[in-house]
PDB file of N, CA and C in Angstrom:
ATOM      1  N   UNK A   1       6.151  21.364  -4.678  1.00  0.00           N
ATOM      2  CA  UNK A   1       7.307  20.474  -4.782  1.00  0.00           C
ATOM      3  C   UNK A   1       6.843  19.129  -5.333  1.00  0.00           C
ATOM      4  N   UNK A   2       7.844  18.478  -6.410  1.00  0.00           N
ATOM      5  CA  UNK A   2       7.127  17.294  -7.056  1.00  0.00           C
ATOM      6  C   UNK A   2       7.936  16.595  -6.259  1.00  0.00           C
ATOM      7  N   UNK A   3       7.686  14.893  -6.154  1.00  0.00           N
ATOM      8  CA  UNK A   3       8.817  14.293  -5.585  1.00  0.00           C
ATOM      9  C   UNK A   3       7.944  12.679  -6.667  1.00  0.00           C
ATOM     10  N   UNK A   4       9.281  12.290  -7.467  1.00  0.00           N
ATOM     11  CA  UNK A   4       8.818  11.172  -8.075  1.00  0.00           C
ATOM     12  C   UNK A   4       8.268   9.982  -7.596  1.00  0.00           C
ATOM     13  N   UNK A   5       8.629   9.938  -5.900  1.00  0.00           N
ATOM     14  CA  UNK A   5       8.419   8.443  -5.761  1.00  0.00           C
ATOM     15  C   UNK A   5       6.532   8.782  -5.309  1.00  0.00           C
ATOM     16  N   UNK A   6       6.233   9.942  -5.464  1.00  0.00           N
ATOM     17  CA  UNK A   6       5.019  10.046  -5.229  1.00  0.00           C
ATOM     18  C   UNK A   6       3.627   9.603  -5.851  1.00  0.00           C
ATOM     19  N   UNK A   7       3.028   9.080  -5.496  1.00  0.00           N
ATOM     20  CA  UNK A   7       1.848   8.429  -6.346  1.00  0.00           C
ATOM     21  C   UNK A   7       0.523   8.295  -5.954  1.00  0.00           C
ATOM     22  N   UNK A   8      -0.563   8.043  -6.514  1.00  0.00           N
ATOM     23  CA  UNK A   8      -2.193   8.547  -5.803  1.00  0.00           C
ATOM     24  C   UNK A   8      -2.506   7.869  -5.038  1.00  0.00           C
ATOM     25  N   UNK A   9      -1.952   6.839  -4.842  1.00  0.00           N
ATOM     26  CA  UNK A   9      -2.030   5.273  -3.763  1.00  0.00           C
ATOM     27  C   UNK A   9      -0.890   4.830  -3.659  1.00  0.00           C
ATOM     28  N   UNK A  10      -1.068   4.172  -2.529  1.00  0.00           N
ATOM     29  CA  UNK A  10       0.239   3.045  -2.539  1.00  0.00           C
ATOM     30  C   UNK A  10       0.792   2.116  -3.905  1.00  0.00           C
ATOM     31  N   UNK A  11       1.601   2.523  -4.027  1.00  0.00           N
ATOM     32  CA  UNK A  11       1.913   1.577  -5.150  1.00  0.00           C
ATOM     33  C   UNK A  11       2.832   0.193  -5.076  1.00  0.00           C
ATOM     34  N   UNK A  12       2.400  -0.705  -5.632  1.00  0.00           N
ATOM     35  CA  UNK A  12       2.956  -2.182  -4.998  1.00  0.00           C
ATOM     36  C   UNK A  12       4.682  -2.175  -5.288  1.00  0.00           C
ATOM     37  N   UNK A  13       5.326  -0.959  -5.795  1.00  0.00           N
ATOM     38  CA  UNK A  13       6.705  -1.622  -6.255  1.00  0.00           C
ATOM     39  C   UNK A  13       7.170  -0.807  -5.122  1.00  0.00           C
ATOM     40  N   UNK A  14       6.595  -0.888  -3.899  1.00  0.00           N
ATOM     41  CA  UNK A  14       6.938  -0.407  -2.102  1.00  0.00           C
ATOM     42  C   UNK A  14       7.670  -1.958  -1.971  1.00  0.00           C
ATOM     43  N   UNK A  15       6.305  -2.644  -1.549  1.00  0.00           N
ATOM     44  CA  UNK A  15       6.122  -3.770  -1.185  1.00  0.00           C
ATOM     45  C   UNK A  15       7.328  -4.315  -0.479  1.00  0.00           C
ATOM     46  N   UNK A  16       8.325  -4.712  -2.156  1.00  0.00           N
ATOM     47  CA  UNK A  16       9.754  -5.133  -1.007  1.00  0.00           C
ATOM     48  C   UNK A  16      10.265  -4.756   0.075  1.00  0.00           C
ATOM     49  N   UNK A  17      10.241  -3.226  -0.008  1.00  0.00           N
ATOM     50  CA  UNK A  17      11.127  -2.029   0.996  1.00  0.00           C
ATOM     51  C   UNK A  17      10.407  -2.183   2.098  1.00  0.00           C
ATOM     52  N   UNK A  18       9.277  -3.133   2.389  1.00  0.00           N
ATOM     53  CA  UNK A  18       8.478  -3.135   3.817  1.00  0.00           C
ATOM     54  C   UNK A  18       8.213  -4.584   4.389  1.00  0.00           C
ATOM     55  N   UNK A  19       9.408  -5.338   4.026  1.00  0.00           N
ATOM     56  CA  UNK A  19       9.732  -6.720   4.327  1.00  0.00           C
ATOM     57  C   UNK A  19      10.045  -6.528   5.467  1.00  0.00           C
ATOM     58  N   UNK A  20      11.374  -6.528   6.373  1.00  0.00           N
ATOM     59  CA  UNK A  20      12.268  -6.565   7.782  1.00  0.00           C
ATOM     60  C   UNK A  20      11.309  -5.433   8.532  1.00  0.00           C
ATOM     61  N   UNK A  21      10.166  -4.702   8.391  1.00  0.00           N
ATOM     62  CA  UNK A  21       9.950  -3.687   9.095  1.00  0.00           C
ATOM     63  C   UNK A  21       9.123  -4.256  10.649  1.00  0.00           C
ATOM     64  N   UNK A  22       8.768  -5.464  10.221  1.00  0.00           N
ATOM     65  CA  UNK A  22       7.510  -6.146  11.803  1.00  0.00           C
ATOM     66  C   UNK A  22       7.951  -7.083  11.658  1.00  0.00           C
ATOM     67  N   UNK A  23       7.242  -7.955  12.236  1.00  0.00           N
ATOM     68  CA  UNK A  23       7.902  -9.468  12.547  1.00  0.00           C
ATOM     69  C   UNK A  23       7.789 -10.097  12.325  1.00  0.00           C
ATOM     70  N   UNK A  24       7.468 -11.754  11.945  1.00  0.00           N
ATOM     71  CA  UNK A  24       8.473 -12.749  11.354  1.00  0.00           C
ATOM     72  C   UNK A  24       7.073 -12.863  10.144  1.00  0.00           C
ATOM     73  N   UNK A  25       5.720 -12.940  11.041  1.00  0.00           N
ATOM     74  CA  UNK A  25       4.211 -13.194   9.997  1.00  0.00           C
ATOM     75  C   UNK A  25       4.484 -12.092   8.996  1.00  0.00           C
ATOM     76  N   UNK A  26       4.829 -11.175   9.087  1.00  0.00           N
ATOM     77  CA  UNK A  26       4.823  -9.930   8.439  1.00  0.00           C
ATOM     78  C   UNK A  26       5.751 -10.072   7.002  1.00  0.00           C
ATOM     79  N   UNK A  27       6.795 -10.964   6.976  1.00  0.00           N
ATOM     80  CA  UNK A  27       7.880 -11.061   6.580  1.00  0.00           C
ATOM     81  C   UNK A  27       7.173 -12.538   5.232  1.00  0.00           C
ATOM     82  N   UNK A  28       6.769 -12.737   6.350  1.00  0.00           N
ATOM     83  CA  UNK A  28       6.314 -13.948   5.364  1.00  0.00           C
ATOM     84  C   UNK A  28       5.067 -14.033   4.474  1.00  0.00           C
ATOM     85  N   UNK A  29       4.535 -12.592   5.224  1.00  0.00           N
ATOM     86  CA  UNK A  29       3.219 -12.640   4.127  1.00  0.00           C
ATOM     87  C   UNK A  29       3.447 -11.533   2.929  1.00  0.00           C
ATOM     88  N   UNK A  30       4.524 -10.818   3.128  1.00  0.00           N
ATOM     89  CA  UNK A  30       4.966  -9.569   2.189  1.00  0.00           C
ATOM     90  C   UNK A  30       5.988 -10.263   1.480  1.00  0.00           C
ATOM     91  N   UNK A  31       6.062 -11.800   1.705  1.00  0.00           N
ATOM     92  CA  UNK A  31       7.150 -12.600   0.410  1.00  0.00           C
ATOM     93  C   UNK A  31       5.940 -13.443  -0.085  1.00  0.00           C
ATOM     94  N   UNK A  32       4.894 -13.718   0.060  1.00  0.00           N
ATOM     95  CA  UNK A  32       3.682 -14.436  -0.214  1.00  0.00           C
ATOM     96  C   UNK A  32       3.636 -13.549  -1.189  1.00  0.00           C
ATOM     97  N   UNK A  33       3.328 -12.320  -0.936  1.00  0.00           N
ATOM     98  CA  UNK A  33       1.950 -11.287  -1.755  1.00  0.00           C
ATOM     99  C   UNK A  33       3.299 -10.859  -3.206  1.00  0.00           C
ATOM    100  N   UNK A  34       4.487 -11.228  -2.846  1.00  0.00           N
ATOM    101  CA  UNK A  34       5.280 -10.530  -3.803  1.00  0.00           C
ATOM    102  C   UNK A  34       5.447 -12.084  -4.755  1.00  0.00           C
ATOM    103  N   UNK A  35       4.885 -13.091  -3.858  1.00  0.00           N
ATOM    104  CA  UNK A  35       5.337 -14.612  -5.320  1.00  0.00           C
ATOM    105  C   UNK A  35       4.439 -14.800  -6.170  1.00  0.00           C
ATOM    106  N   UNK A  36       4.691 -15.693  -6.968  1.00  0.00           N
ATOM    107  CA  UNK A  36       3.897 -15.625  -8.615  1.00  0.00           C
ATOM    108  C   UNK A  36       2.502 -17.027  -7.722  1.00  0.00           C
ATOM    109  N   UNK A  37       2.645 -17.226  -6.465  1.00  0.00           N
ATOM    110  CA  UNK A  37       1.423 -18.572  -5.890  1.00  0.00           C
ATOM    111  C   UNK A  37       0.836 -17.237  -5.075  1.00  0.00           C
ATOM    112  N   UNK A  38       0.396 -16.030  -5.177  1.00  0.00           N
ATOM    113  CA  UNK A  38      -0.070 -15.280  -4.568  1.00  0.00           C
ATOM    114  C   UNK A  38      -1.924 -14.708  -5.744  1.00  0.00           C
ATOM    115  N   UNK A  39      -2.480 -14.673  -5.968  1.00  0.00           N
ATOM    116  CA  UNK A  39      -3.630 -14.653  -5.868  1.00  0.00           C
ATOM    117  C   UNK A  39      -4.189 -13.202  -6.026  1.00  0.00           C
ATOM    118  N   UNK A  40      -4.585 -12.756  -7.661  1.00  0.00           N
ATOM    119  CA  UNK A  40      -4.664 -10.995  -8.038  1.00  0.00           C
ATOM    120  C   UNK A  40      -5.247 -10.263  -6.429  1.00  0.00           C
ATOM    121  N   UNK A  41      -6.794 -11.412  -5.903  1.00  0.00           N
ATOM    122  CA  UNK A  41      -7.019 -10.423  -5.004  1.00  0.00           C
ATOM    123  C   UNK A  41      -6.271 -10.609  -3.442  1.00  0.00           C
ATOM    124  N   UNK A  42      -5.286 -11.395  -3.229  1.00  0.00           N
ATOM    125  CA  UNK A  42      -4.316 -11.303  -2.397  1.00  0.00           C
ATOM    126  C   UNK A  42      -3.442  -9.872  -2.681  1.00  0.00           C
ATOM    127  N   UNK A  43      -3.165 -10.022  -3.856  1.00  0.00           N
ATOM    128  CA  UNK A  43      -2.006  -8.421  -3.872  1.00  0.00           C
ATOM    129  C   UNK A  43      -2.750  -7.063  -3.825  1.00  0.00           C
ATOM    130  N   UNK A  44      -4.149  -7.311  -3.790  1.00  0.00           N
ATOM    131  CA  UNK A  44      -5.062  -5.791  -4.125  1.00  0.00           C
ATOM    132  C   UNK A  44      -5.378  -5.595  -2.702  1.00  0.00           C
ATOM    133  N   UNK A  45      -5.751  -7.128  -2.148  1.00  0.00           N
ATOM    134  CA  UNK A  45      -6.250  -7.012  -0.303  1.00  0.00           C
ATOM    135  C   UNK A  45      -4.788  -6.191   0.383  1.00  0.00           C
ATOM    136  N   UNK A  46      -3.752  -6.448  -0.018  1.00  0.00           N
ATOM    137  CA  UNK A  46      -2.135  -6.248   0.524  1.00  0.00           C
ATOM    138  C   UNK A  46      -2.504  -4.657   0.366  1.00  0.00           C
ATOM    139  N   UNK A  47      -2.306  -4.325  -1.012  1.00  0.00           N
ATOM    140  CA  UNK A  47      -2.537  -2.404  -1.585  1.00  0.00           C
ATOM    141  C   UNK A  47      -3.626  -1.993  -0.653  1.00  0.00           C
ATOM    142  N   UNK A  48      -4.361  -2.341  -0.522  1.00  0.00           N
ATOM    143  CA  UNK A  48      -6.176  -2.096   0.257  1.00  0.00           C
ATOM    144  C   UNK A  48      -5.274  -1.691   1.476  1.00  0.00           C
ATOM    145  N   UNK A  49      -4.907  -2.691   2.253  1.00  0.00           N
ATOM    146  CA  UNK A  49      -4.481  -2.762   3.373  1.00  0.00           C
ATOM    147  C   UNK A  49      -3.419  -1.679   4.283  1.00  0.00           C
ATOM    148  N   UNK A  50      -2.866  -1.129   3.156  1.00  0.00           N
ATOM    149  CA  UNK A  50      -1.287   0.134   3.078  1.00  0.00           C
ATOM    150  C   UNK A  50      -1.904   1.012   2.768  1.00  0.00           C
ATOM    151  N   UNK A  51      -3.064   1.301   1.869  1.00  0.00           N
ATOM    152  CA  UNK A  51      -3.530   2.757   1.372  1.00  0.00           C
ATOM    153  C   UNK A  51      -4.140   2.925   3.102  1.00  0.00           C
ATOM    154  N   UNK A  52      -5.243   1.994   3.185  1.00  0.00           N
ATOM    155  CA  UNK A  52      -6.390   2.077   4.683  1.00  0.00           C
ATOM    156  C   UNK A  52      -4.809   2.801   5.681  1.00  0.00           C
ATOM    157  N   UNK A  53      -3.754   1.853   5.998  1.00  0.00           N
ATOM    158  CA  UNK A  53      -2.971   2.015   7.081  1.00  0.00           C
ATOM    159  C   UNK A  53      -1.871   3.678   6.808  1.00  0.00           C
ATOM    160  N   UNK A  54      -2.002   4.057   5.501  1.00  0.00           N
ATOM    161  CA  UNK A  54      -0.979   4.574   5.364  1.00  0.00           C
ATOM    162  C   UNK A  54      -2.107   6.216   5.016  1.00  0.00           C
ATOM    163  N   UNK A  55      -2.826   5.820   4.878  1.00  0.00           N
ATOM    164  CA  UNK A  55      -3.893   7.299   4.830  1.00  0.00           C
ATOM    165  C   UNK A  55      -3.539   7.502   3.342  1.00  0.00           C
ATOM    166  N   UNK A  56      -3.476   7.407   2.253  1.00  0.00           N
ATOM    167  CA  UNK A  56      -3.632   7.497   0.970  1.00  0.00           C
ATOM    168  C   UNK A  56      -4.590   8.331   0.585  1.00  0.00           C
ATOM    169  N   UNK A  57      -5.709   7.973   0.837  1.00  0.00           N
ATOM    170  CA  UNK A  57      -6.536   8.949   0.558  1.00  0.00           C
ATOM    171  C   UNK A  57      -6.996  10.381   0.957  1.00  0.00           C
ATOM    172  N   UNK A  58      -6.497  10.616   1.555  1.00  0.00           N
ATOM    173  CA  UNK A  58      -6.501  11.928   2.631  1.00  0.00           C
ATOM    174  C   UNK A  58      -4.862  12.359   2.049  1.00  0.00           C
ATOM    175  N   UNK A  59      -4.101  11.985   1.348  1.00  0.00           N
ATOM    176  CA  UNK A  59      -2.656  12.548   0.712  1.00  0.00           C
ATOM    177  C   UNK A  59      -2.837  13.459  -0.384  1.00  0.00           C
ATOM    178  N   UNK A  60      -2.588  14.279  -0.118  1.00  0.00           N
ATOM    179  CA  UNK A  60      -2.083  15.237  -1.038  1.00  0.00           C
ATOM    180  C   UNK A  60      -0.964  16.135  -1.462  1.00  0.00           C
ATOM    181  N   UNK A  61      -0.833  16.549  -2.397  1.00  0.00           N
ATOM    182  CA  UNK A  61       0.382  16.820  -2.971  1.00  0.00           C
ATOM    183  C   UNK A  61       1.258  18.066  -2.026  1.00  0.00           C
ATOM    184  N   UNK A  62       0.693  18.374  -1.015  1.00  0.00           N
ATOM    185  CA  UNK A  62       1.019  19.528  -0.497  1.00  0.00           C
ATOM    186  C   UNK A  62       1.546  18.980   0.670  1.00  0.00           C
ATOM    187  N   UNK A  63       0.955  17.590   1.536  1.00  0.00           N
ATOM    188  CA  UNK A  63       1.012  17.165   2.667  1.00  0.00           C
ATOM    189  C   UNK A  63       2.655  16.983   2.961  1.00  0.00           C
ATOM    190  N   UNK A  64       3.194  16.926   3.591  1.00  0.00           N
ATOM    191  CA  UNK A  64       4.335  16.049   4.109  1.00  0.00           C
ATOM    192  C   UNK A  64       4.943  14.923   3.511  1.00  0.00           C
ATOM    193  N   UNK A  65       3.359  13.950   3.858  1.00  0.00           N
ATOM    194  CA  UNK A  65       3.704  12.342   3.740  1.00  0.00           C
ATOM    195  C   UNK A  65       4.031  12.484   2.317  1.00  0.00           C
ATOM    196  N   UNK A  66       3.526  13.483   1.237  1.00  0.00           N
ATOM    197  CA  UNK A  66       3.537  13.159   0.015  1.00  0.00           C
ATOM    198  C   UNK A  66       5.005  14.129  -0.295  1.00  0.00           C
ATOM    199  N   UNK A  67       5.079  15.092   0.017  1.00  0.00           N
ATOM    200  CA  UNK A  67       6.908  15.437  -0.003  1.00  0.00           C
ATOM    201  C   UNK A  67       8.185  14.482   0.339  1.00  0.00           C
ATOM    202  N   UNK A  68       7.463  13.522   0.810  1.00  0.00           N
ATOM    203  CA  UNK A  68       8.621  13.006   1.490  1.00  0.00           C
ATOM    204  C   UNK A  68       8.472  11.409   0.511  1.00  0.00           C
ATOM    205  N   UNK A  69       7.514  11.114  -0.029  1.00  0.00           N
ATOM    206  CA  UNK A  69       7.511   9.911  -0.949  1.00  0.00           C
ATOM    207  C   UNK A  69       6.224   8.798  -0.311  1.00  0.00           C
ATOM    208  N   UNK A  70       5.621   8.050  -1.184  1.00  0.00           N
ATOM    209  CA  UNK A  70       5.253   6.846  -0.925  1.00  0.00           C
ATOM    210  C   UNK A  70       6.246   6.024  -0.101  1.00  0.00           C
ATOM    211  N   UNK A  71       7.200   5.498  -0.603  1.00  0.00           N
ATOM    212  CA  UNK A  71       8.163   4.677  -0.207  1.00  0.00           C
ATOM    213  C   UNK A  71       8.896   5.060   1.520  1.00  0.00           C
ATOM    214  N   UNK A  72       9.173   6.043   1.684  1.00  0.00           N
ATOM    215  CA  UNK A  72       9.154   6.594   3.093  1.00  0.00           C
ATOM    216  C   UNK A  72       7.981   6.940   4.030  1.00  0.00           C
ATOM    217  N   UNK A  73       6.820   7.235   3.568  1.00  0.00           N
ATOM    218  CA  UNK A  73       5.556   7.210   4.141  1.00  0.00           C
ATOM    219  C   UNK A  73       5.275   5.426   4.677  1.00  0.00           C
ATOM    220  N   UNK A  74       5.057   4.878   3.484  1.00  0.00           N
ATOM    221  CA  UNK A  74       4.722   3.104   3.753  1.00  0.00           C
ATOM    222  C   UNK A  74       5.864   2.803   5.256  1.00  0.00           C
ATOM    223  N   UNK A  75       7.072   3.079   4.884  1.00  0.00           N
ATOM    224  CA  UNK A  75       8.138   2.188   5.794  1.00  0.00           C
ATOM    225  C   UNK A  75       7.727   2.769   7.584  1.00  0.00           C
ATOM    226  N   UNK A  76       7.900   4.076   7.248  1.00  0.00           N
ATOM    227  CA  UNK A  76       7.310   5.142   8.721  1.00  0.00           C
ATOM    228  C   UNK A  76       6.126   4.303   9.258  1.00  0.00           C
ATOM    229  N   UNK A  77       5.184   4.131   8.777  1.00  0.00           N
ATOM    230  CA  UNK A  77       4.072   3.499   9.146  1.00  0.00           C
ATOM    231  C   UNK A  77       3.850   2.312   9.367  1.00  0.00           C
ATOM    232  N   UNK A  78       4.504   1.157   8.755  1.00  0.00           N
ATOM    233  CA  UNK A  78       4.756  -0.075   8.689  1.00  0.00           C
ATOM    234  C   UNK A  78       5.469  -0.025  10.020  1.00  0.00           C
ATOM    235  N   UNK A  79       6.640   0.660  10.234  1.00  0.00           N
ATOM    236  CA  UNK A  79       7.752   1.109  11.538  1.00  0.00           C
ATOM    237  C   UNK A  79       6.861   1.232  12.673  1.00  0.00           C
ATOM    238  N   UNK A  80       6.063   2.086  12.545  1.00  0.00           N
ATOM    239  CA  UNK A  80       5.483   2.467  13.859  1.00  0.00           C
ATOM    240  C   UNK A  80       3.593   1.917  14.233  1.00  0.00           C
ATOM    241  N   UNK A  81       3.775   0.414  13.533  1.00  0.00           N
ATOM    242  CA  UNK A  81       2.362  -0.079  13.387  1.00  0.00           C
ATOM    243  C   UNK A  81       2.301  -0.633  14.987  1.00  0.00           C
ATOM    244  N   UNK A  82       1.628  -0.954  16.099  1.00  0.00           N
ATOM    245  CA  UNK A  82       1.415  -1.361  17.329  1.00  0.00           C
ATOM    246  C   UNK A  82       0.704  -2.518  17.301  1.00  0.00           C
ATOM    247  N   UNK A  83       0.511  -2.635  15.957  1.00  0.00           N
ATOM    248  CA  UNK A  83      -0.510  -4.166  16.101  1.00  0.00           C
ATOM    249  C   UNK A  83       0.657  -5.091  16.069  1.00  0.00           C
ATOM    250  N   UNK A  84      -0.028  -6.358  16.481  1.00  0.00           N
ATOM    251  CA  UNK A  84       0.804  -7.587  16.951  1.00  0.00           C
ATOM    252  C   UNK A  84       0.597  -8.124  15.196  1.00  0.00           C
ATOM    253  N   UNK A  85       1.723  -8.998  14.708  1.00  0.00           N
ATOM    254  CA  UNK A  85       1.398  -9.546  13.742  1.00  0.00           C
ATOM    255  C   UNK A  85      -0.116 -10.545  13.021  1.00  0.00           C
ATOM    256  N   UNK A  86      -0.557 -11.282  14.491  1.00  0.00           N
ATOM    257  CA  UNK A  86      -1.455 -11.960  13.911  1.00  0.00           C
ATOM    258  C   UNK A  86      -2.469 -10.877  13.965  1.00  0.00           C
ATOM    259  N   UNK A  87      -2.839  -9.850  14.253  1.00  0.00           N
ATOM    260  CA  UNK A  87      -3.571  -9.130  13.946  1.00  0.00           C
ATOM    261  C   UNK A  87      -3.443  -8.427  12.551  1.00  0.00           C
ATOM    262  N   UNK A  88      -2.218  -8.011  12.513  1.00  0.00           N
ATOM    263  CA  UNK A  88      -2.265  -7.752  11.003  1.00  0.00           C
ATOM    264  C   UNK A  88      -2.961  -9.103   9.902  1.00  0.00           C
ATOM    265  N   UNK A  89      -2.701 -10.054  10.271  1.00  0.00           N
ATOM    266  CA  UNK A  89      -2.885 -11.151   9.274  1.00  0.00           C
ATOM    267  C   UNK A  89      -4.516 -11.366   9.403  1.00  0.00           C
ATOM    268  N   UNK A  90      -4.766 -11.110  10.135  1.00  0.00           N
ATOM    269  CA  UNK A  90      -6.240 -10.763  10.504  1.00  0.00           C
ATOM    270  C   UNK A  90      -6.931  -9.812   9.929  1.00  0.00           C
ATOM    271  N   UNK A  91      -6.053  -8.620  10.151  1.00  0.00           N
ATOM    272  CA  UNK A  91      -6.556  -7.870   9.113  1.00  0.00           C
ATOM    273  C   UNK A  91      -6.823  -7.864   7.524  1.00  0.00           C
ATOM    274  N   UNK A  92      -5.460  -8.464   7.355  1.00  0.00           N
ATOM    275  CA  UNK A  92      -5.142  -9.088   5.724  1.00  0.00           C
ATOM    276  C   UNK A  92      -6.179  -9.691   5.040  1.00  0.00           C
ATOM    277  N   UNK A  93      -6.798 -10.950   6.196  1.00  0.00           N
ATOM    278  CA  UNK A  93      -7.439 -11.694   5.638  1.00  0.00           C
ATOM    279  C   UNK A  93      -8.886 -11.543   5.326  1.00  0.00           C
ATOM    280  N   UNK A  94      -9.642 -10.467   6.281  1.00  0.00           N
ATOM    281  CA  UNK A  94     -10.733  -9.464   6.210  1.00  0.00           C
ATOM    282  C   UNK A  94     -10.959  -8.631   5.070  1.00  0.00           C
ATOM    283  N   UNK A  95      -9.784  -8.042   4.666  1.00  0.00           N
ATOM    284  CA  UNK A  95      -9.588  -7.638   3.340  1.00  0.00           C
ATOM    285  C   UNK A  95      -9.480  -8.261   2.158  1.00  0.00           C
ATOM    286  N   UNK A  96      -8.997  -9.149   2.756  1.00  0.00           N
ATOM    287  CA  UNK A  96      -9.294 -10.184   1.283  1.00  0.00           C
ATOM    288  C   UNK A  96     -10.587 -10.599   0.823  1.00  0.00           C
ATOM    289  N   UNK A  97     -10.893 -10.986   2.374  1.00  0.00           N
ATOM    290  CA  UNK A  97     -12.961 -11.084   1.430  1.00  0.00           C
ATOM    291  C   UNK A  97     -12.869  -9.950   1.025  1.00  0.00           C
ATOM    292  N   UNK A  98     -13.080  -8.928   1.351  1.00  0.00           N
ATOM    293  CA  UNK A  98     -13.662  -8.126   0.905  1.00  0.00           C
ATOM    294  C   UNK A  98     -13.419  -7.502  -0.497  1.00  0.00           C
ATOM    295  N   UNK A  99     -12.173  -7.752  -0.502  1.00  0.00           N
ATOM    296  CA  UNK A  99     -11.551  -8.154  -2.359  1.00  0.00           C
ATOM    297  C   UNK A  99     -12.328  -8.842  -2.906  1.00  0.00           C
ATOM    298  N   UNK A 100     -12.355 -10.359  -2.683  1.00  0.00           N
ATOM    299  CA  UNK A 100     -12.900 -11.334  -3.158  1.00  0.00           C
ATOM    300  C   UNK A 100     -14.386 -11.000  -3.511  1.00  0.00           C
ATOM    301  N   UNK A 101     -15.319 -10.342  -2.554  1.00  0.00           N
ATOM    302  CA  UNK A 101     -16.731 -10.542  -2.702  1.00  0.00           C
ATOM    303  C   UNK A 101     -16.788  -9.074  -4.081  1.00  0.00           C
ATOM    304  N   UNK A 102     -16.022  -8.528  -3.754  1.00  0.00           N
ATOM    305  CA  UNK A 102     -15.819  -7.340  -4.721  1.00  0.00           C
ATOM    306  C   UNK A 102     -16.264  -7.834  -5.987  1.00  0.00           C
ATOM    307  N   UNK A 103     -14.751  -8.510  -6.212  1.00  0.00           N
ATOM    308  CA  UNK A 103     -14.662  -9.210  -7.515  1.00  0.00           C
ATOM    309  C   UNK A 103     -15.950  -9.716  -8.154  1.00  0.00           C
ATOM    310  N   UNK A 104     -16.060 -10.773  -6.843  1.00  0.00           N
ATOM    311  CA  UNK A 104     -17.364 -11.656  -7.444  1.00  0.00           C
ATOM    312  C   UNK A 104     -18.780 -10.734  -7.986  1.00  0.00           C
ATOM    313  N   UNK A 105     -18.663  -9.952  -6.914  1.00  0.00           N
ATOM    314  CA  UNK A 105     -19.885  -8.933  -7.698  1.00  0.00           C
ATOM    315  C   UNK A 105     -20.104  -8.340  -8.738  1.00  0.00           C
ATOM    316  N   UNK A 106     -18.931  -7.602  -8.852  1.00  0.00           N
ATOM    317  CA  UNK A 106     -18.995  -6.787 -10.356  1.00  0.00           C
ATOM    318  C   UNK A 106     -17.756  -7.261 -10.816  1.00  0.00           C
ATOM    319  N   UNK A 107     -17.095  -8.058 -11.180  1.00  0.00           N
ATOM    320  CA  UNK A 107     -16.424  -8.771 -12.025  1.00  0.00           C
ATOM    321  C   UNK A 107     -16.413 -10.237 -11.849  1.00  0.00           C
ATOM    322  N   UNK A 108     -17.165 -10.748 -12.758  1.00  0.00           N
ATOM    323  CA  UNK A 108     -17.359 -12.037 -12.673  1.00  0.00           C
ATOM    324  C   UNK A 108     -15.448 -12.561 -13.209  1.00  0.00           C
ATOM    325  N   UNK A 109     -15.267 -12.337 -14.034  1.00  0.00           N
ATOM    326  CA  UNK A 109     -14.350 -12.717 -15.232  1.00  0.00           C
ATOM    327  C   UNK A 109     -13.171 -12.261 -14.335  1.00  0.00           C
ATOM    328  N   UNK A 110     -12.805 -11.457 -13.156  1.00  0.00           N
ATOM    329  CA  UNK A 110     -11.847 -10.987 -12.546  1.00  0.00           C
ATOM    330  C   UNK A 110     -11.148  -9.775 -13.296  1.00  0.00           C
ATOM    331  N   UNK A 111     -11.638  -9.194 -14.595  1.00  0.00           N
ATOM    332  CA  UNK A 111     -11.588  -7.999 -15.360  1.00  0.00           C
ATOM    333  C   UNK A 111     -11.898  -7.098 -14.261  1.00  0.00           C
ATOM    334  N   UNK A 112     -11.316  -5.870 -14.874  1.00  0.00           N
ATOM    335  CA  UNK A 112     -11.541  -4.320 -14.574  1.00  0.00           C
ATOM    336  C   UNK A 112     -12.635  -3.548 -15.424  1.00  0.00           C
ATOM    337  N   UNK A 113     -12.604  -4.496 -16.617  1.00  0.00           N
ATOM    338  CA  UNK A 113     -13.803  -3.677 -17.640  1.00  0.00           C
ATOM    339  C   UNK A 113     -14.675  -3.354 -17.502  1.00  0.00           C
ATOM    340  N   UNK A 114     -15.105  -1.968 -17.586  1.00  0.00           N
ATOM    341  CA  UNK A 114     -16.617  -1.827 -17.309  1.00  0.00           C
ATOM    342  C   UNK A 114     -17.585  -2.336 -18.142  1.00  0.00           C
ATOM    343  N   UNK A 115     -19.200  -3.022 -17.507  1.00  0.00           N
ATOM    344  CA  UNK A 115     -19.781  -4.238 -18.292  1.00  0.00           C
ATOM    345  C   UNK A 115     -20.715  -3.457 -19.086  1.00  0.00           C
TER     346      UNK A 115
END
């Protein structure tokens, strides 16, 4: 079964649809990561953060989560997350180094190109 909204990762044009799902930090950092003062490895730490929470990598085309869409997988999970917000933001921000040091390592220039 194909289902279009399906894709190999989370894909960021979720993002909106997982605004109202937690609480108020949540709300405000998923209107951060969606504004043009948001920061390439802010929106990749955000994707990082939904693939890790949403099992992405372990999805496959056969699974459930992937019959049923990205976009309904993300919200389910976002729905039924138990962490307190500042923990998420905690989390966020852990990921972001880890974006960041990424970058800095093998992309000086903030390119994807291989050198």
């Amino acid at each position: 079964m194909y289902n279009s909204d399906t894709e190999v990762l989370f894909p960021s044009r979720v993002i909106p649809q997982l605004r109202t799902l937690h609480g108020e930090e949540w709300c405000k950092l998923v209107d951060y990561v969606r504004s043009a003062e948001s920061a390439p490895a802010e929106r990749y730490a955000f994707v990082l953060m939904l693939v890790r929470m949403c099992g992405c990598v372990g999805c496959n085309a056969d699974s459930f989560r992937a019959m049923r869409g990205c976009t309904q997988c993300a919200r389910q999970t976002v729905r039924r997350l138990r962490s307190s917000d500042k923990e998420l933001m905690e989390q966020f921000c852990q990921l972001k180094k880890e974006v960041e040091a990424y970058m800095q390592k093998n992309h000086a220039d903030g390119s994807f190109e291989k050198k």
